[in-house]
Protein backbone atom coordinates (compact mmCIF):
# COMPACT_ATOMS: atom_id res chain seq x y z
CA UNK A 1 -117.69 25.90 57.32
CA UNK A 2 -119.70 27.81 59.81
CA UNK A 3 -120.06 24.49 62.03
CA UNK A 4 -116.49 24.53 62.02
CA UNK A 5 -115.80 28.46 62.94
CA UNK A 6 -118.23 28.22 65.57
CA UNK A 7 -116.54 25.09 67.01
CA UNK A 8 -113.28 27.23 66.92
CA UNK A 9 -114.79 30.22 68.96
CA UNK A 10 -115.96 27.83 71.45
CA UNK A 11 -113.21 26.10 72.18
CA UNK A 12 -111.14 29.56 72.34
CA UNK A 13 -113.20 30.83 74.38
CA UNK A 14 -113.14 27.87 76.49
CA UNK A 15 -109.25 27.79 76.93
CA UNK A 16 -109.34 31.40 77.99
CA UNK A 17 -111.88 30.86 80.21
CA UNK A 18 -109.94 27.78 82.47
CA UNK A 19 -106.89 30.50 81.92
CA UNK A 20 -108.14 32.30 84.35
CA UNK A 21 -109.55 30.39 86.34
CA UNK A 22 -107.99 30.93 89.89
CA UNK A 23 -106.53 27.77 91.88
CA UNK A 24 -105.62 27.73 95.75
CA UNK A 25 -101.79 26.84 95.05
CA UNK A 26 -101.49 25.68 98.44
CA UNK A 27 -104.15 23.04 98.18
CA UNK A 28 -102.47 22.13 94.66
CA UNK A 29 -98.46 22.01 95.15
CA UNK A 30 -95.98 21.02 97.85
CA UNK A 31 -96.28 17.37 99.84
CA UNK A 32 -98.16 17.15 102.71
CA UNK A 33 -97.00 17.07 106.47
CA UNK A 34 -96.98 14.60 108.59
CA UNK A 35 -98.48 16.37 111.49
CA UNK A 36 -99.87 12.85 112.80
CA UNK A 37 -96.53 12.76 114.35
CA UNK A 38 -96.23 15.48 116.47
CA UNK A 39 -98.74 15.96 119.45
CA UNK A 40 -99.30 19.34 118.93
CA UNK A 41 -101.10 19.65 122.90
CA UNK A 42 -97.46 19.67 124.00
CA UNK A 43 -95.97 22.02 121.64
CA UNK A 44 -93.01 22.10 119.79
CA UNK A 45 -89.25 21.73 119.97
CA UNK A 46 -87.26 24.57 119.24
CA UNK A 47 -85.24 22.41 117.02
CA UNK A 48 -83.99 24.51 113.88
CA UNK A 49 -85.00 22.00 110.97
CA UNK A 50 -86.69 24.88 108.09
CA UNK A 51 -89.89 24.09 106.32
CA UNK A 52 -91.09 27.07 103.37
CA UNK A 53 -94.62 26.45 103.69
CA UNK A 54 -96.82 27.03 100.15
CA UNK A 55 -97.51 30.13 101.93
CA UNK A 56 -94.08 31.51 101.76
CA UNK A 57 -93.79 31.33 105.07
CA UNK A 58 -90.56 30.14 106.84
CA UNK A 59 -91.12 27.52 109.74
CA UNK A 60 -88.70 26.35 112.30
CA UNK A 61 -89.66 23.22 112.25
CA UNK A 62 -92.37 20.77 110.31
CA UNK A 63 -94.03 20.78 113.91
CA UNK A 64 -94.55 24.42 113.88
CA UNK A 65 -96.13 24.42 110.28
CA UNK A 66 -98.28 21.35 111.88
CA UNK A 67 -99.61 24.05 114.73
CA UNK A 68 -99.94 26.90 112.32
CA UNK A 69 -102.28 24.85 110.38
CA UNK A 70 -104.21 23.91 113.52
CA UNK A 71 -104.62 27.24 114.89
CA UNK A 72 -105.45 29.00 112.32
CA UNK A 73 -107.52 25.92 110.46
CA UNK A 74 -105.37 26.42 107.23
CA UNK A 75 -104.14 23.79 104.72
CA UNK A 76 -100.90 24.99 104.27
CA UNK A 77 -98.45 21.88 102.56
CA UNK A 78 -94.58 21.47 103.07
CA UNK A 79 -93.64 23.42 99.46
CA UNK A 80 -89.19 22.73 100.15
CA UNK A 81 -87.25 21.72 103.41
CA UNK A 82 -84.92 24.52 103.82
CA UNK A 83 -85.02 27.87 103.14
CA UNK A 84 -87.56 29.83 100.96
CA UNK A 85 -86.09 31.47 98.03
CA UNK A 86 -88.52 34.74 98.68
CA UNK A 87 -89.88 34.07 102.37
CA UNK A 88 -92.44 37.02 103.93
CA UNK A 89 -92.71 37.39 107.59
CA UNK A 90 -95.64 35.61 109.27
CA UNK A 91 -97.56 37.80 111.33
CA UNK A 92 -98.45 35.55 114.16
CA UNK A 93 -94.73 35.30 115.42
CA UNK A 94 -94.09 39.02 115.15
């Protein structure tokens, strides 16, 4: 019986443990882009095609989310195409 109490402790303790256990959601959700498409030497279009980044960060344009990345050497993955449902302002455009 003690074997088995211990066991239980253990294991609770475990699962609150991995609980909170913190996890880069950027690196986790959303699909990657395809920046191999763009060359990002020339720039971008100004097309108007939205990309909500796993940041929660509106882009113009998958290119633009492509160069963000590169610039700032982020990993930030496409997390919807359109708009984002709570988007905050990204500093480097302001």
């Amino acid at each position: 019986m003690k074997v088995a109490g211990v066991f239980l402790l253990l294991s609770l303790a475990l699962c609150f443990y991995q609980g909170n256990a913190k996890v880069d959601a950027a690196a986790v959700t959303g699909t990657e882009p395809s920046c191999e498409s763009f060359n990002l030497r020339r720039g971008c279009t100004r097309e108007f095609d939205p990309i909500c980044g796993t940041d929660d960060i509106l882009y113009s344009n998958e290119c633009l989310l492509c160069l963000h990345n590169l610039q700032r050497s982020t990993h930030v993955r496409i997390k919807n195409r359109g708009m984002c449902r709570t988007p905050r302002v990204n500093s480097a455009l302001n």
